[in-house]
C-alpha atoms as a PDB file:
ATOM      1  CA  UNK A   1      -8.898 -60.383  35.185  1.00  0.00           C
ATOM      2  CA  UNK A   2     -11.931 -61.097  32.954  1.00  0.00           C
ATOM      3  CA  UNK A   3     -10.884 -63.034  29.487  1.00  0.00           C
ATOM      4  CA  UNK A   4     -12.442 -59.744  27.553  1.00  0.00           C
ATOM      5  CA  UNK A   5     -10.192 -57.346  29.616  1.00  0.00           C
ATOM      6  CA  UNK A   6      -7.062 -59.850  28.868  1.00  0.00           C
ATOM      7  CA  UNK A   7      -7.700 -59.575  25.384  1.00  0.00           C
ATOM      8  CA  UNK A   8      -7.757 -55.981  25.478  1.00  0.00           C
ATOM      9  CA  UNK A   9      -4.495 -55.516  27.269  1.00  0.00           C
ATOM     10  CA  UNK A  10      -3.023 -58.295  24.833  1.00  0.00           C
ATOM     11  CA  UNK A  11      -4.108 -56.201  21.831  1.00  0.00           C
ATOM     12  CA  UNK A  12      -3.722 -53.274  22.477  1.00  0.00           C
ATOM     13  CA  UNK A  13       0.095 -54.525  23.882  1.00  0.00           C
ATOM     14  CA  UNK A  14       0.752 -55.864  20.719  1.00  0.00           C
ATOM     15  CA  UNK A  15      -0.375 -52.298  18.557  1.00  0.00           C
ATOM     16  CA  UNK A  16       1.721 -50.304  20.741  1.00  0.00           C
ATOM     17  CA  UNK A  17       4.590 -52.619  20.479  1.00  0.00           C
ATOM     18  CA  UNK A  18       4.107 -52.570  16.639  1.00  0.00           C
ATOM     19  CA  UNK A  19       3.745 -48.592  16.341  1.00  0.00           C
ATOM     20  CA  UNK A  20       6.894 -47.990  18.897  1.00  0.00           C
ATOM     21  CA  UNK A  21       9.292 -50.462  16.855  1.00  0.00           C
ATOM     22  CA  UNK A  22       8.097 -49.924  13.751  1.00  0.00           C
ATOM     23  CA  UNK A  23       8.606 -46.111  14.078  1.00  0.00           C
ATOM     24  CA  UNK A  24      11.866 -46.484  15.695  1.00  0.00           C
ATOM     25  CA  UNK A  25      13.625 -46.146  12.169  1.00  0.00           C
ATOM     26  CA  UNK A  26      12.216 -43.064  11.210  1.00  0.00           C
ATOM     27  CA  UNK A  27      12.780 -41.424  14.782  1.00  0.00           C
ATOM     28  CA  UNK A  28      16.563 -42.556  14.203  1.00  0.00           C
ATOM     29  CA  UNK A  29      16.209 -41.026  10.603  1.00  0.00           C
ATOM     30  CA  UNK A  30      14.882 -37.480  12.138  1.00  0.00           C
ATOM     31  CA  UNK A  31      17.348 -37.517  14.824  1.00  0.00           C
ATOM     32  CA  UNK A  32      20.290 -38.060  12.013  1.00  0.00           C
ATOM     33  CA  UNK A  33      18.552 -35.097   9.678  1.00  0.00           C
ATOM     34  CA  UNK A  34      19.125 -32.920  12.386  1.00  0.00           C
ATOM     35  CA  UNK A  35      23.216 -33.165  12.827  1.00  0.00           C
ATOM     36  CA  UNK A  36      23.264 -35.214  15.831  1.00  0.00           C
ATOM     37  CA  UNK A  37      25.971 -37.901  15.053  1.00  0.00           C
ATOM     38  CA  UNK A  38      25.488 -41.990  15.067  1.00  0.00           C
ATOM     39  CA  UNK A  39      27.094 -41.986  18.280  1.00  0.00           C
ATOM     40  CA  UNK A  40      24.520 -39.195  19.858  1.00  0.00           C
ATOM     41  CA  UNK A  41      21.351 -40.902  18.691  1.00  0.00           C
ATOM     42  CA  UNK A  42      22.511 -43.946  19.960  1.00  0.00           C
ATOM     43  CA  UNK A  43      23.417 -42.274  23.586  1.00  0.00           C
ATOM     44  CA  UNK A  44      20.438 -40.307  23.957  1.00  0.00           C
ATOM     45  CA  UNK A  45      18.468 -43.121  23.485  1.00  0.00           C
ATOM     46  CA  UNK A  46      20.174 -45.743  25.678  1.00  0.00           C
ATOM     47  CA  UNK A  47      20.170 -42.750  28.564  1.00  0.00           C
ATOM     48  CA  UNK A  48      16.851 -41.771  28.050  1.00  0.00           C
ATOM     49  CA  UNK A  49      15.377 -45.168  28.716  1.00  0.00           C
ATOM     50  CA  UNK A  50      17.801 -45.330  31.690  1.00  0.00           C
ATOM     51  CA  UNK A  51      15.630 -42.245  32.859  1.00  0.00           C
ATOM     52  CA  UNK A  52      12.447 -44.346  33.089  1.00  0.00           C
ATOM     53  CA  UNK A  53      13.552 -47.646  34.736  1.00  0.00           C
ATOM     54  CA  UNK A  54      16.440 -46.686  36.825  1.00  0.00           C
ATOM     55  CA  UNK A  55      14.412 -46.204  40.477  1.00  0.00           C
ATOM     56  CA  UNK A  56      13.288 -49.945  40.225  1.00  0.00           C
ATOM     57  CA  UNK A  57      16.827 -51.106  38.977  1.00  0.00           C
ATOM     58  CA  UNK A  58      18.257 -50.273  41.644  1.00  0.00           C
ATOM     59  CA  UNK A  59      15.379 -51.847  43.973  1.00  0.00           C
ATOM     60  CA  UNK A  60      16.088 -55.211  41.752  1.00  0.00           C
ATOM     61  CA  UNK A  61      19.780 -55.269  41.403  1.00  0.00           C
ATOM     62  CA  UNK A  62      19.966 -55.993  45.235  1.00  0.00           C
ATOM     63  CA  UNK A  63      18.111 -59.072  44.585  1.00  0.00           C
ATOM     64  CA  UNK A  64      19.890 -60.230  42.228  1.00  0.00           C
ATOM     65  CA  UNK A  65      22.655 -62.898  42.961  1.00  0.00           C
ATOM     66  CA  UNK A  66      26.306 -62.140  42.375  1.00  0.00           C
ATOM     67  CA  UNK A  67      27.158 -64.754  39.495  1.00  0.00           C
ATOM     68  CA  UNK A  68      24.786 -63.760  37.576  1.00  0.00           C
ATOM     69  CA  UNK A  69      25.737 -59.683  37.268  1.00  0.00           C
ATOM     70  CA  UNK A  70      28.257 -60.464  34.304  1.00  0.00           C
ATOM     71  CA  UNK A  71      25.690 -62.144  32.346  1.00  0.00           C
ATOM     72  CA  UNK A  72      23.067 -59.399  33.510  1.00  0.00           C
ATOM     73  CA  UNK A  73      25.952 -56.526  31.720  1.00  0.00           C
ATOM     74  CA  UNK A  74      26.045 -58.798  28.723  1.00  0.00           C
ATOM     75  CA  UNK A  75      23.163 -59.094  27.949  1.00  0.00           C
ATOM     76  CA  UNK A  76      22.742 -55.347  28.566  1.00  0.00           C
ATOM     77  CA  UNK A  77      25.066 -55.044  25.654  1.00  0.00           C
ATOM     78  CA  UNK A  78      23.897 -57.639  23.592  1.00  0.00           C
ATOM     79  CA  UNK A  79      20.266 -56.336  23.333  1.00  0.00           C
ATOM     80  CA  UNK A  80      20.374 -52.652  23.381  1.00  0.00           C
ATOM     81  CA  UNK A  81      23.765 -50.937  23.706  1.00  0.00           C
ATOM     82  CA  UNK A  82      25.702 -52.226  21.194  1.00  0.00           C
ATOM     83  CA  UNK A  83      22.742 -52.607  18.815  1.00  0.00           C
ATOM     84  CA  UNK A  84      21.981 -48.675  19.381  1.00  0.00           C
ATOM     85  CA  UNK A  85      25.103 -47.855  18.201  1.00  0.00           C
ATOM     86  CA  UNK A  86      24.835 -50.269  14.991  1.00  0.00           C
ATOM     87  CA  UNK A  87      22.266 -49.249  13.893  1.00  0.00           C
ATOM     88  CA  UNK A  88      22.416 -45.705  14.563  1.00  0.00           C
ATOM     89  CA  UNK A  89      25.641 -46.132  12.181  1.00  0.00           C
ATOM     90  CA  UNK A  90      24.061 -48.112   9.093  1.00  0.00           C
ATOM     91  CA  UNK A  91      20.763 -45.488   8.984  1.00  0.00           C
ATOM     92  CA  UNK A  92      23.760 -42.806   7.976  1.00  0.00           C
ATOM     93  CA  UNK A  93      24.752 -44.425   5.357  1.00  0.00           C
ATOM     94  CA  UNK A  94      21.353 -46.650   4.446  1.00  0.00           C
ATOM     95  CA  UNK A  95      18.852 -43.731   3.873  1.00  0.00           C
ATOM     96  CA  UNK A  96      15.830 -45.990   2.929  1.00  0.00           C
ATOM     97  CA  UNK A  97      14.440 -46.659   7.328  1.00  0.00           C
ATOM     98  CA  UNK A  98      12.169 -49.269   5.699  1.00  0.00           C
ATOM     99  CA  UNK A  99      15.044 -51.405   4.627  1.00  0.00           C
ATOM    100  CA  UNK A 100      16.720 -51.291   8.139  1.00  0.00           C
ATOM    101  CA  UNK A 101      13.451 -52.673   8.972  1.00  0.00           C
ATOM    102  CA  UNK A 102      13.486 -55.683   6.904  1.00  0.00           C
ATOM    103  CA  UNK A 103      17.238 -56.182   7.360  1.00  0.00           C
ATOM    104  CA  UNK A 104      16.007 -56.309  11.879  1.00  0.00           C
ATOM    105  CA  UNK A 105      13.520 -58.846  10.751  1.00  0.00           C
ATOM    106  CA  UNK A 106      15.854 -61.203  10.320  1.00  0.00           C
ATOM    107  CA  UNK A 107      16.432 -61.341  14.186  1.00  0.00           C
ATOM    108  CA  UNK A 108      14.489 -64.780  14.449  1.00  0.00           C
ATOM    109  CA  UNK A 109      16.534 -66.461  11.597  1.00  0.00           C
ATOM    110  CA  UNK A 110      20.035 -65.155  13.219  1.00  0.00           C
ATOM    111  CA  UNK A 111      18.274 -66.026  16.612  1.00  0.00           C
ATOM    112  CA  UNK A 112      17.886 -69.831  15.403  1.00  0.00           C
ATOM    113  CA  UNK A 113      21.391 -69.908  14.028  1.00  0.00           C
ATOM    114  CA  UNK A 114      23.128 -68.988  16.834  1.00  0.00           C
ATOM    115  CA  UNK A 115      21.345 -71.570  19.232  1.00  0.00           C
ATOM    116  CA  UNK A 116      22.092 -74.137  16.511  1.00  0.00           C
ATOM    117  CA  UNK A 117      25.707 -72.963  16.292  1.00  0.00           C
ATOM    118  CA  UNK A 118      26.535 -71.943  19.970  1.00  0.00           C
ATOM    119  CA  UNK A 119      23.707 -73.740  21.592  1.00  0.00           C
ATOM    120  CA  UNK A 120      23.415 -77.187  19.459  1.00  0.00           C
ATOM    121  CA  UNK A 121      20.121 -76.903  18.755  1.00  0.00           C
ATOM    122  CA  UNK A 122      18.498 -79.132  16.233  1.00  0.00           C
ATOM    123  CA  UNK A 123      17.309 -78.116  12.895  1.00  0.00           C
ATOM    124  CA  UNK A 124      14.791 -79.740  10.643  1.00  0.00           C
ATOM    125  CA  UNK A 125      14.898 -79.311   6.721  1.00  0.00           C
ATOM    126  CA  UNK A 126      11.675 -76.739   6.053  1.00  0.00           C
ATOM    127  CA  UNK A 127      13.383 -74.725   9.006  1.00  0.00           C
ATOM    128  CA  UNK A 128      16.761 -74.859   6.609  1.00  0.00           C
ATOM    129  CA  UNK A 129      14.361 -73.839   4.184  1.00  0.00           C
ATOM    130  CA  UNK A 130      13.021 -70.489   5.926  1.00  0.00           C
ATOM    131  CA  UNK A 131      16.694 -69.760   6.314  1.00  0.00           C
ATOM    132  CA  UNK A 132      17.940 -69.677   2.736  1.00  0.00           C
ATOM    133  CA  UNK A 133      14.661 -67.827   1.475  1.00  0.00           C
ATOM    134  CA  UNK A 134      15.018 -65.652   4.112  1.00  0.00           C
ATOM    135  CA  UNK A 135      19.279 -64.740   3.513  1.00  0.00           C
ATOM    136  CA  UNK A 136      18.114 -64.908  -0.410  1.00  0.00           C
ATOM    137  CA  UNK A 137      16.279 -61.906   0.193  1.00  0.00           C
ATOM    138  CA  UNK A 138      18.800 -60.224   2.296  1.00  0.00           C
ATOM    139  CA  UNK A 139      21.338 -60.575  -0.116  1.00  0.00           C
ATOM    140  CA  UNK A 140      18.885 -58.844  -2.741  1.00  0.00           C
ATOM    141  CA  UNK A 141      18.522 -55.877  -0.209  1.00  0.00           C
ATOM    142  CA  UNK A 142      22.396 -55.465   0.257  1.00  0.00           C
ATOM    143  CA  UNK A 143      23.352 -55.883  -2.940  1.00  0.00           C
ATOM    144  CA  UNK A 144      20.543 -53.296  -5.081  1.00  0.00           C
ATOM    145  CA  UNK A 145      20.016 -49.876  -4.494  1.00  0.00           C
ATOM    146  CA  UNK A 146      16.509 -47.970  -4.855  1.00  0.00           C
ATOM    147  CA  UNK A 147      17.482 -47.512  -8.468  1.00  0.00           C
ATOM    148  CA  UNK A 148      17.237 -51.383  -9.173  1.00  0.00           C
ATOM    149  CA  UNK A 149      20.870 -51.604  -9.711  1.00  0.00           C
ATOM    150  CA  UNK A 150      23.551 -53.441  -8.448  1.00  0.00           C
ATOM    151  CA  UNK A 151      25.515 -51.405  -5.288  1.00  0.00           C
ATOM    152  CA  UNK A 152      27.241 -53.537  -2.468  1.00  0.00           C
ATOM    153  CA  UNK A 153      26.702 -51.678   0.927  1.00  0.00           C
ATOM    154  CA  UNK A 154      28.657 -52.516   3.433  1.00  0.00           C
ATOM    155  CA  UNK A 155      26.939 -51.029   5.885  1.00  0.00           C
ATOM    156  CA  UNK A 156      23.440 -53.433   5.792  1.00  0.00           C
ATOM    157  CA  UNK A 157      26.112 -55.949   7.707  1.00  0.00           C
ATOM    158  CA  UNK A 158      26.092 -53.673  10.386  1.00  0.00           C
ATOM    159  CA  UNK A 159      22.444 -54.556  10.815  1.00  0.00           C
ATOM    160  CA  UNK A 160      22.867 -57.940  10.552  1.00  0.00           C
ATOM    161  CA  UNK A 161      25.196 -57.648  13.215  1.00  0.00           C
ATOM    162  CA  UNK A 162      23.186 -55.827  15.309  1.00  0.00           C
ATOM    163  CA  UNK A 163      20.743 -58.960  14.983  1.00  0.00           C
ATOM    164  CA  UNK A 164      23.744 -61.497  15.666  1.00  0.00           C
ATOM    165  CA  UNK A 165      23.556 -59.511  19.023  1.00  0.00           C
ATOM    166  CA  UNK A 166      19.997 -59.973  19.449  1.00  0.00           C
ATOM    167  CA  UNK A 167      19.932 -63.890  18.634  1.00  0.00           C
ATOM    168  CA  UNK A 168      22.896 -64.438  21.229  1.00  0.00           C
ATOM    169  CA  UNK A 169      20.997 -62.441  23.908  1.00  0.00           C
ATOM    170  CA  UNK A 170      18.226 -64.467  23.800  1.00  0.00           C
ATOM    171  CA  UNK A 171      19.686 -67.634  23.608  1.00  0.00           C
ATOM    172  CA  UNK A 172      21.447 -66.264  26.415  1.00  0.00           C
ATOM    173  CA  UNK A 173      19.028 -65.334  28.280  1.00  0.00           C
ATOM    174  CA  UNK A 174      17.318 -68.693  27.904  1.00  0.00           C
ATOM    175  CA  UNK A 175      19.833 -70.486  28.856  1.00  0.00           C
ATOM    176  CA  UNK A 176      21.593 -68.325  31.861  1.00  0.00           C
ATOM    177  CA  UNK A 177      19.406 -65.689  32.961  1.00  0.00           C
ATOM    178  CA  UNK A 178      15.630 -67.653  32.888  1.00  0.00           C
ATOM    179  CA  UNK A 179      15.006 -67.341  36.723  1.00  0.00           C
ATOM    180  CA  UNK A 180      15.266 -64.048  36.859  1.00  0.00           C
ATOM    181  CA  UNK A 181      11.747 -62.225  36.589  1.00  0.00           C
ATOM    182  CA  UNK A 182      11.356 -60.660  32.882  1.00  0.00           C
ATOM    183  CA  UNK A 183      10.325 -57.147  34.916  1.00  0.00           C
ATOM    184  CA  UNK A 184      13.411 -57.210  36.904  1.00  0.00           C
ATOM    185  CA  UNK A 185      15.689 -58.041  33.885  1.00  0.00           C
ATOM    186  CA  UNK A 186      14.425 -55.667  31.486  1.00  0.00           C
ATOM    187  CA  UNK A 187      14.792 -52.596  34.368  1.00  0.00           C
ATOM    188  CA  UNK A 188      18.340 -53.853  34.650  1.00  0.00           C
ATOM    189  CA  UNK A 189      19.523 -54.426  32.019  1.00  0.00           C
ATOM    190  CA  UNK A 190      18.164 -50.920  30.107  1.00  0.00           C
ATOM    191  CA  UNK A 191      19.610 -49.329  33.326  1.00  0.00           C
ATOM    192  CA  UNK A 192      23.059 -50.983  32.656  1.00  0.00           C
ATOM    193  CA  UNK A 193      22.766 -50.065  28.917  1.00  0.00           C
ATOM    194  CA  UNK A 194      22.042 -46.342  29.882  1.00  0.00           C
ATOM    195  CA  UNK A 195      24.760 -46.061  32.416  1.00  0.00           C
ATOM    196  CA  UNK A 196      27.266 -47.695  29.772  1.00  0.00           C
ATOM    197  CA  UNK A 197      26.303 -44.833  27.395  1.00  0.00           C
ATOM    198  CA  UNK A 198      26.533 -42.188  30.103  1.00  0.00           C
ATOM    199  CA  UNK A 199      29.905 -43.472  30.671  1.00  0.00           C
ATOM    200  CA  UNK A 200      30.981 -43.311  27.256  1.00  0.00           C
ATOM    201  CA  UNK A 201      29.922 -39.779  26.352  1.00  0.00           C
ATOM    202  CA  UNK A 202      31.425 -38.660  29.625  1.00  0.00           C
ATOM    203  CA  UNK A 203      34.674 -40.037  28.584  1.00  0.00           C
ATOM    204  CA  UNK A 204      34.167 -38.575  24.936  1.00  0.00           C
ATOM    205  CA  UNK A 205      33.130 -34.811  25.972  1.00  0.00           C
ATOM    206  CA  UNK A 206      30.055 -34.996  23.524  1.00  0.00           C
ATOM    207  CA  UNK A 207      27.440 -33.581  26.123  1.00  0.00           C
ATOM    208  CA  UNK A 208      28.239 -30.054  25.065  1.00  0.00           C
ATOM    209  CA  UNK A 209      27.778 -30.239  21.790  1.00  0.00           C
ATOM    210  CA  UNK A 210      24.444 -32.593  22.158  1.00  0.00           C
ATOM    211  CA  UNK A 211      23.086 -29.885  24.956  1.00  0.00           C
ATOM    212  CA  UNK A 212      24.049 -27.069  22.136  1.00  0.00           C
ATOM    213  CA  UNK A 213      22.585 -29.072  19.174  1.00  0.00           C
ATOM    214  CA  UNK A 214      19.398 -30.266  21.109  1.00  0.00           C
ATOM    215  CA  UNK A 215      18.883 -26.364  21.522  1.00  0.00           C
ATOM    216  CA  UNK A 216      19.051 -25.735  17.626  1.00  0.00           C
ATOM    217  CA  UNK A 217      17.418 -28.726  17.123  1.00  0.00           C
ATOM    218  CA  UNK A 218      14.757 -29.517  19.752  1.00  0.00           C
ATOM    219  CA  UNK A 219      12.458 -31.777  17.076  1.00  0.00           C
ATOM    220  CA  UNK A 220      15.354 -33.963  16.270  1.00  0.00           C
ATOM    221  CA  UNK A 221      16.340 -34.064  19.994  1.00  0.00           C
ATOM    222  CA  UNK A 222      12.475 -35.073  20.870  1.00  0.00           C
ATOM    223  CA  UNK A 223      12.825 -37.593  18.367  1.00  0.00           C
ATOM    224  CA  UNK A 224      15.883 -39.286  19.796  1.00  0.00           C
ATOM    225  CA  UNK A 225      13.837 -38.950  23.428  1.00  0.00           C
ATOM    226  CA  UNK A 226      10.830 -40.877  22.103  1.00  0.00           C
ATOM    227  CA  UNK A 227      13.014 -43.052  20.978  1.00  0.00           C
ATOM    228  CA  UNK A 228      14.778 -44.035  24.052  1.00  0.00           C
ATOM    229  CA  UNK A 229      11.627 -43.881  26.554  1.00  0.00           C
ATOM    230  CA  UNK A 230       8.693 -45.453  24.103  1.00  0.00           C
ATOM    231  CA  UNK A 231      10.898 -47.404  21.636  1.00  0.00           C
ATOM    232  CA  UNK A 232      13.304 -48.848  24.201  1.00  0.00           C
ATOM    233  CA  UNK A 233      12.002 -48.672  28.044  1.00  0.00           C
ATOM    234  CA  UNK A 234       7.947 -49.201  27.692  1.00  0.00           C
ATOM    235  CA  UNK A 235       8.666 -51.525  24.761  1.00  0.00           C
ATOM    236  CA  UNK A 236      10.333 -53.951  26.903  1.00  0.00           C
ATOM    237  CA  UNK A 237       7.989 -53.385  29.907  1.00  0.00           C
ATOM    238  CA  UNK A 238       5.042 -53.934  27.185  1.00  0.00           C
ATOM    239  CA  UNK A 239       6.851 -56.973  25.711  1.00  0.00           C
ATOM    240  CA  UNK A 240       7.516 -58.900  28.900  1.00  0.00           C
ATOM    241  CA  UNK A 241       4.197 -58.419  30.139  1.00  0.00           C
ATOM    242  CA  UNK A 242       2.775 -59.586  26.339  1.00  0.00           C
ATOM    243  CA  UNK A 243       5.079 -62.642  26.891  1.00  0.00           C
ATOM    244  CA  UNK A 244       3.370 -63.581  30.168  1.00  0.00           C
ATOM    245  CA  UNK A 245      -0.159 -63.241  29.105  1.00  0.00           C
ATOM    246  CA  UNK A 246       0.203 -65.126  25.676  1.00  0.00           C
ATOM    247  CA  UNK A 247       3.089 -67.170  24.022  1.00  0.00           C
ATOM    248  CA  UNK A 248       6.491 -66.582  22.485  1.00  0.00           C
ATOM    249  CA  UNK A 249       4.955 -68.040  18.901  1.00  0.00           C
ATOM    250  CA  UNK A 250       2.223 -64.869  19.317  1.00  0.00           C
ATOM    251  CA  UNK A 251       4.633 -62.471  20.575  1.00  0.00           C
ATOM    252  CA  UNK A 252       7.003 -63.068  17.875  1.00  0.00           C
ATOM    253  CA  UNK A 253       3.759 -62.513  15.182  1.00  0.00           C
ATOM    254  CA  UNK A 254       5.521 -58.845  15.792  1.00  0.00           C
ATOM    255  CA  UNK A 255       8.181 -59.016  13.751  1.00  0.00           C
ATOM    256  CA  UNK A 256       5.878 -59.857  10.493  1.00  0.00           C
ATOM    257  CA  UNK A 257       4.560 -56.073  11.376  1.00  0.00           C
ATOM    258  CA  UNK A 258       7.321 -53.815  12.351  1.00  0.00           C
ATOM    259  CA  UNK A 259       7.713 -53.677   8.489  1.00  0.00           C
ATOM    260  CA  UNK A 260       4.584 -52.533   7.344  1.00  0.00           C
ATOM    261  CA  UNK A 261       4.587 -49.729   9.821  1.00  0.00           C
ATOM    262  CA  UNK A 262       8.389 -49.109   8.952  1.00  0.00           C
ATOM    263  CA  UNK A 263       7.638 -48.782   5.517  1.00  0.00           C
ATOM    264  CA  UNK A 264       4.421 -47.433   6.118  1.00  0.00           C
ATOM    265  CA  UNK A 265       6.617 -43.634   7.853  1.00  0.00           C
ATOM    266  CA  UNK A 266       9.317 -44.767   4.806  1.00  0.00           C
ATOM    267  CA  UNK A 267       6.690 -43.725   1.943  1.00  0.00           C
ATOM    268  CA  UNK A 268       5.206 -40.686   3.983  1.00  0.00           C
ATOM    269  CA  UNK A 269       8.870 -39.571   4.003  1.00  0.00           C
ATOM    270  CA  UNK A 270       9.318 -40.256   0.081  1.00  0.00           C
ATOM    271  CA  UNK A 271      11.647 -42.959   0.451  1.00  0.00           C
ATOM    272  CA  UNK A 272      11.653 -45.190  -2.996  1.00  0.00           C
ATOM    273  CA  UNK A 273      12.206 -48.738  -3.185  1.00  0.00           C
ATOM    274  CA  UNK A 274      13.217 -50.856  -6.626  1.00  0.00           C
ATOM    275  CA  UNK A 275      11.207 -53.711  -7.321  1.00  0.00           C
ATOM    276  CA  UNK A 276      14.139 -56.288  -6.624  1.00  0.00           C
ATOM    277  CA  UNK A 277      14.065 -54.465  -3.065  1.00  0.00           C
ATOM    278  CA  UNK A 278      10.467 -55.552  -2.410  1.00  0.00           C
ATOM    279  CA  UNK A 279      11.034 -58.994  -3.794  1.00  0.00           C
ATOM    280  CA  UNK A 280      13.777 -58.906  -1.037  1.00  0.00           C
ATOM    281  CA  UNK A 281      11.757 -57.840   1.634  1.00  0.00           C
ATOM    282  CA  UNK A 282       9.141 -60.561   0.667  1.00  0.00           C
ATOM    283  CA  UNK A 283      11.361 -63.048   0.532  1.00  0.00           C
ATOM    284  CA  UNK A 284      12.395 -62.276   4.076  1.00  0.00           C
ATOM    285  CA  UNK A 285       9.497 -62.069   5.962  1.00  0.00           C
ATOM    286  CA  UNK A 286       8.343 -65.395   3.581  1.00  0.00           C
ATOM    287  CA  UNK A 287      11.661 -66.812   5.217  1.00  0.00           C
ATOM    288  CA  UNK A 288      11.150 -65.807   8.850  1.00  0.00           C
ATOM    289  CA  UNK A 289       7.305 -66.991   8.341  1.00  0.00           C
ATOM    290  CA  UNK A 290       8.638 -70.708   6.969  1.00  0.00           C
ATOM    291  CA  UNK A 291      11.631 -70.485  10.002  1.00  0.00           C
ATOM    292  CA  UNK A 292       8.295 -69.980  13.015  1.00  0.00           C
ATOM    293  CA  UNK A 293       5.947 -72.156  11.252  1.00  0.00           C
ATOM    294  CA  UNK A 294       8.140 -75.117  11.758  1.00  0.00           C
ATOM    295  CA  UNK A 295       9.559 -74.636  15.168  1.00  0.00           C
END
């Protein structure tokens, strides 16, 4: 490979990555607008990713040696099927996608905490620093609505959570699951995730009122498909190949971006944000740029 065609695949990796995350919200938005409950979106989207990387998971999985399956289904749950569902469940109640955005930015900061916590990783004092500008501006987010005034909700922890799950999946991943090729894991795992959600609705008895609801409402429907195959399945085939041809430090550059395009669909879609909401969100991604600066 020529160093002009790597830096096309690297770029064009990393726009595609940034378009298919960053649009994620909204698709979860439109999906929601058209009656589909939390639990639905979050289904559809796990299976439909399942769809695209299921023949090579089961190639993979026989490769795969028998101690490490458990951490293979955790981490499945960690960093997609539990997340799904969380956030699926906050964008009902938070109608502003661009500050579910901002709130998932905070993945690197929750990511850093948990290694310190769980993992005993060592912290210097600007990286302290990143933190508490970083939870500053979450708290502003949580605690103001879009009409600048003070309103607690509850459900922006659900996001955090969801990025609890993230943080402990990586430093899981680092840590128990770094031998295995990041191809064969992502097919796996998003296989396992899909299956666990196919299991679930089974049990529930949703499909016929999904199948009858995706009829009324084939746009949302499409939207929760796009979700599941671009957001979910290419975005991890994408991300693990961006990982190989550059560095973590680059790859993570990402997160500063998912934002702008999140906010980007949010004031297409007349979403309105107070001005102590965008000093939130700035104090955030100044947070998470002080945390990478000084790992």
């Amino acid at each position: 490979m020529t160093e002009d065609r790597k830096k096309l695949i690297i770029w064009a990796s990393f726009l595609m990555l940034t378009l298919a995350w960053g649009s994620s919200f909204m698709l979860v938005k439109r999906a929601l607008q058209g009656g589909f409950s939390a639990y639905e979106v979050a289904s559809t989207r796990m299976m439909s990713a399942m769809l695209v990387l299921m023949v090579p998971a089961l190639f993979y999985i026989r490769r795969i040696p028998v101690d490490k399956l458990g951490y293979l289904v955790i981490s499945a749950w960690l960093s997609m099927f539990f997340p799904a569902y969380l956030f699926s469940t906050a964008q009902v109640h938070i109608h502003e996608s661009s500050i579910v955005s901002i709130l998932n930015a905070l993945t690197p900061a929750t990511t850093f905490i948990v290694g310190i916590l769980a993992f005993r990783q060592p912290m210097r004092s600007m990286q302290a620093l990143g933190l508490i500008v970083g939870f500053i501006g979450t708290a502003l987010l949580i605690m103001v609505n879009s009409s600048g005034e003070l309103s607690l909700n509850e459900y922006a922890f659900l996001v955090l959570l969801a990025t609890i799950c993230y943080g402990t999946n990586v430093n899981l991943v680092k840590t128990k699951l770094i031998d295995i090729p990041t191809f064969q894991l992502s097919a796996i795992t998003v296989a396992i995730a899909g299956m666990s959600s196919l299991l679930l609705m089974i049990w529930n008895g949703s499909f016929p009122h999904l199948l009858q609801n995706g009829m009324e409402h084939p746009w949302s429907f499409g939207a929760m498909f796009l979700l599941g195959v671009m957001g979910t399945a290419l975005a991890q085939m994408v991300f693990n190949n961006l990982l190989q041809l550059t560095t973590p430090v680059f790859a993570s550059a990402i997160t500063y971006f998912i934002p702008i395009v999140a906010i980007f669909w949010g004031v297409l879609d007349g979403e309105l944000l107070s001005l102590p909401q965008i000093l939130g969100m700035v104090l955030v991604i100044g947070g998470i740029y002080i945390l990478n600066k000084n790992k």
